[in-house]
Protein backbone atom coordinates (compact mmCIF):
# COMPACT_ATOMS: atom_id res chain seq x y z
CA UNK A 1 0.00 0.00 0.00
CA UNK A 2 1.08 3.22 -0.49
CA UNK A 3 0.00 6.79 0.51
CA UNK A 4 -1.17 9.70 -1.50
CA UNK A 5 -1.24 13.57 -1.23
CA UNK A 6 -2.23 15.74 -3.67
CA UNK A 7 -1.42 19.53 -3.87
CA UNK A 8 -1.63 22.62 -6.35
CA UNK A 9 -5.11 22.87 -7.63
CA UNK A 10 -6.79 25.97 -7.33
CA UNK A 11 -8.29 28.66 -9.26
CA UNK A 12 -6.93 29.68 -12.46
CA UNK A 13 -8.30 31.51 -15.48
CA UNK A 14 -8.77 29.81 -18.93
CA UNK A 15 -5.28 29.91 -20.99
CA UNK A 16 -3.56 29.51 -17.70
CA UNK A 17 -1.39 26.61 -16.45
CA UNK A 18 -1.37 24.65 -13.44
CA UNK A 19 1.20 22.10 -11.84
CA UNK A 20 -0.52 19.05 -9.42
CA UNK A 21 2.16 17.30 -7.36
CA UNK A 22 1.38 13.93 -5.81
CA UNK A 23 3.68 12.88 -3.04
CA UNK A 24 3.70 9.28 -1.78
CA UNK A 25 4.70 7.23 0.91
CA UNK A 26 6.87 4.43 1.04
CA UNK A 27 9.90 2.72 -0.14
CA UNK A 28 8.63 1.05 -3.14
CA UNK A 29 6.95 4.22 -5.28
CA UNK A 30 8.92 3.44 -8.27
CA UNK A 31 7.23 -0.02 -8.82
CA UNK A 32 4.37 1.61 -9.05
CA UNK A 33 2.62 3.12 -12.56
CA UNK A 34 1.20 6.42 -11.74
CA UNK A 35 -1.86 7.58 -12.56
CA UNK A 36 -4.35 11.35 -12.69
CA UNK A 37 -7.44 10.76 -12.86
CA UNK A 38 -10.28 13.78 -12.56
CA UNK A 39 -14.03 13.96 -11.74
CA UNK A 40 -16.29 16.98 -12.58
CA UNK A 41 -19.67 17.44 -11.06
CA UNK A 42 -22.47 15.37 -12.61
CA UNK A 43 -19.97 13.66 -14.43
CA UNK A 44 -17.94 9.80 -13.92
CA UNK A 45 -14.22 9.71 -13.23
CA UNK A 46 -11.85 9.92 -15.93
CA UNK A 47 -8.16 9.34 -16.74
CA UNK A 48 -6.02 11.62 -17.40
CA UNK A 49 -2.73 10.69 -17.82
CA UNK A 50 -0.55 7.45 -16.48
CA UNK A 51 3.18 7.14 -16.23
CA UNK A 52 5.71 4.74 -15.42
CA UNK A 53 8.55 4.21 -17.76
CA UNK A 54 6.22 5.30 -20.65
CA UNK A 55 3.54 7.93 -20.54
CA UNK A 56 0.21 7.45 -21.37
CA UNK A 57 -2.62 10.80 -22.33
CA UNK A 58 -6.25 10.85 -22.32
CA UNK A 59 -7.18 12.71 -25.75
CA UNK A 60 -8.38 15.57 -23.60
CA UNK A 61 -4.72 16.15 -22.23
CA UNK A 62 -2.50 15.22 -25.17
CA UNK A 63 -0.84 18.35 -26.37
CA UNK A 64 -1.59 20.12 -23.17
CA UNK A 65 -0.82 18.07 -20.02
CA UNK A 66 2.50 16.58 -19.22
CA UNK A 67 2.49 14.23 -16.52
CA UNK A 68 6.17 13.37 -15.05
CA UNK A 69 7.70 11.31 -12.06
CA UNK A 70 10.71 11.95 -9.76
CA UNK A 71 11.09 8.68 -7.92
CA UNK A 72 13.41 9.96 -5.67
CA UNK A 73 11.34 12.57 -4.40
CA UNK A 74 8.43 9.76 -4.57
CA UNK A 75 6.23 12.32 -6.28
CA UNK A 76 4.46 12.34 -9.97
CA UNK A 77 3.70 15.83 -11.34
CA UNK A 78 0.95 16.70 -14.02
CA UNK A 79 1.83 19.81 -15.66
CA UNK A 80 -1.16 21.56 -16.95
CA UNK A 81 -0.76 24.49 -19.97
CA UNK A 82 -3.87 26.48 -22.25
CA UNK A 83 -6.33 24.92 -19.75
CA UNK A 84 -9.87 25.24 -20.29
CA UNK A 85 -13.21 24.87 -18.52
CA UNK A 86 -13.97 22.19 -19.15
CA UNK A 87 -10.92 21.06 -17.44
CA UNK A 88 -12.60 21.95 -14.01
CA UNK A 89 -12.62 19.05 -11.61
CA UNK A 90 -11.53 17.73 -8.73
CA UNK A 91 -8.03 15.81 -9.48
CA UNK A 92 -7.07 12.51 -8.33
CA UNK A 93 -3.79 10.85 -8.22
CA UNK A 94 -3.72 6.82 -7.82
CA UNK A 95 -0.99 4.03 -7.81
CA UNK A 96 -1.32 0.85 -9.08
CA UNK A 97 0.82 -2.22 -10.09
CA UNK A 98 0.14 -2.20 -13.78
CA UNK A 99 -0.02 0.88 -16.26
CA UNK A 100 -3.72 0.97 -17.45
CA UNK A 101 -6.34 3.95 -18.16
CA UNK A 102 -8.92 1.85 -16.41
CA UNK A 103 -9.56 3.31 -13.28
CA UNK A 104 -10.82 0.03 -10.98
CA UNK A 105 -7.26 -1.32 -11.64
CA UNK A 106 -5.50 1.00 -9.46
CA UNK A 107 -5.83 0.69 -5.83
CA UNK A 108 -4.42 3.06 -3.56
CA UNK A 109 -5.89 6.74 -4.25
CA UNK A 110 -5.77 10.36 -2.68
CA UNK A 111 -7.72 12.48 -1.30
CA UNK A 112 -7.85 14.82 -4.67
CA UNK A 113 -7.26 18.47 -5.37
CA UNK A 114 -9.81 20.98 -6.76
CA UNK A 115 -8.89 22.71 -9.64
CA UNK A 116 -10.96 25.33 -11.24
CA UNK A 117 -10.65 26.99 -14.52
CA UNK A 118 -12.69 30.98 -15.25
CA UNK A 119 -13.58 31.99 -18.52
């Protein structure tokens, strides 16, 4: 199992950028693919982006969203540039033991971070 933390959402106005950092616990983070998933109101979870020794983009982020690990700091970053409103949502980093977009195949999450894009 492994803990996660999410930080850097927040408010931002379309065309802006924001940069999530997810920091986990343990010894073992770099076995683990990486994943962002979001969830905006009325609407299902969705993935974002995944990462372990290849990177993996929702069509919604390619082009736009970079997400990036630094094992030694056991944290995975998603780097988010021209964002839109439709990128509003609460954001959600999760772990899991094999690199997949589906989101019942990762099992450890956090707690999420809010971030909200103005027109």
């Amino acid at each position: 199992q492994v803990q996660l933390v999410e930080s850097g959402g927040g408010l931002v106005q379309a065309g802006g950028s924001l940069k999530l950092s997810c920091a986990a616990s343990g010894r073992t983070f770099s076995r683990y693919n990486m994943g962002w998933f979001r969830q905006a109101p009325g609407k299902e979870r969705e993935f974002v982006a995944a990462v372990m020794s290849s990177t993996y983009y929702a069509d919604s982020a390619k082009g736009r969203f970079t997400i990036s690990r630094d094992n030694a700091k056991n944290t995975v970053y998603l780097q988010m540039n021209s964002l839109k409103r439709e990128d509003t949502a609460v954001y959600y980093c999760a772990a899991g033991v094999v690199i997949t977009t589906k989101e019942n195949e990762y099992n450890n999450w956090g707690q999420g971070t809010q971030v909200t894009v103005s027109s």
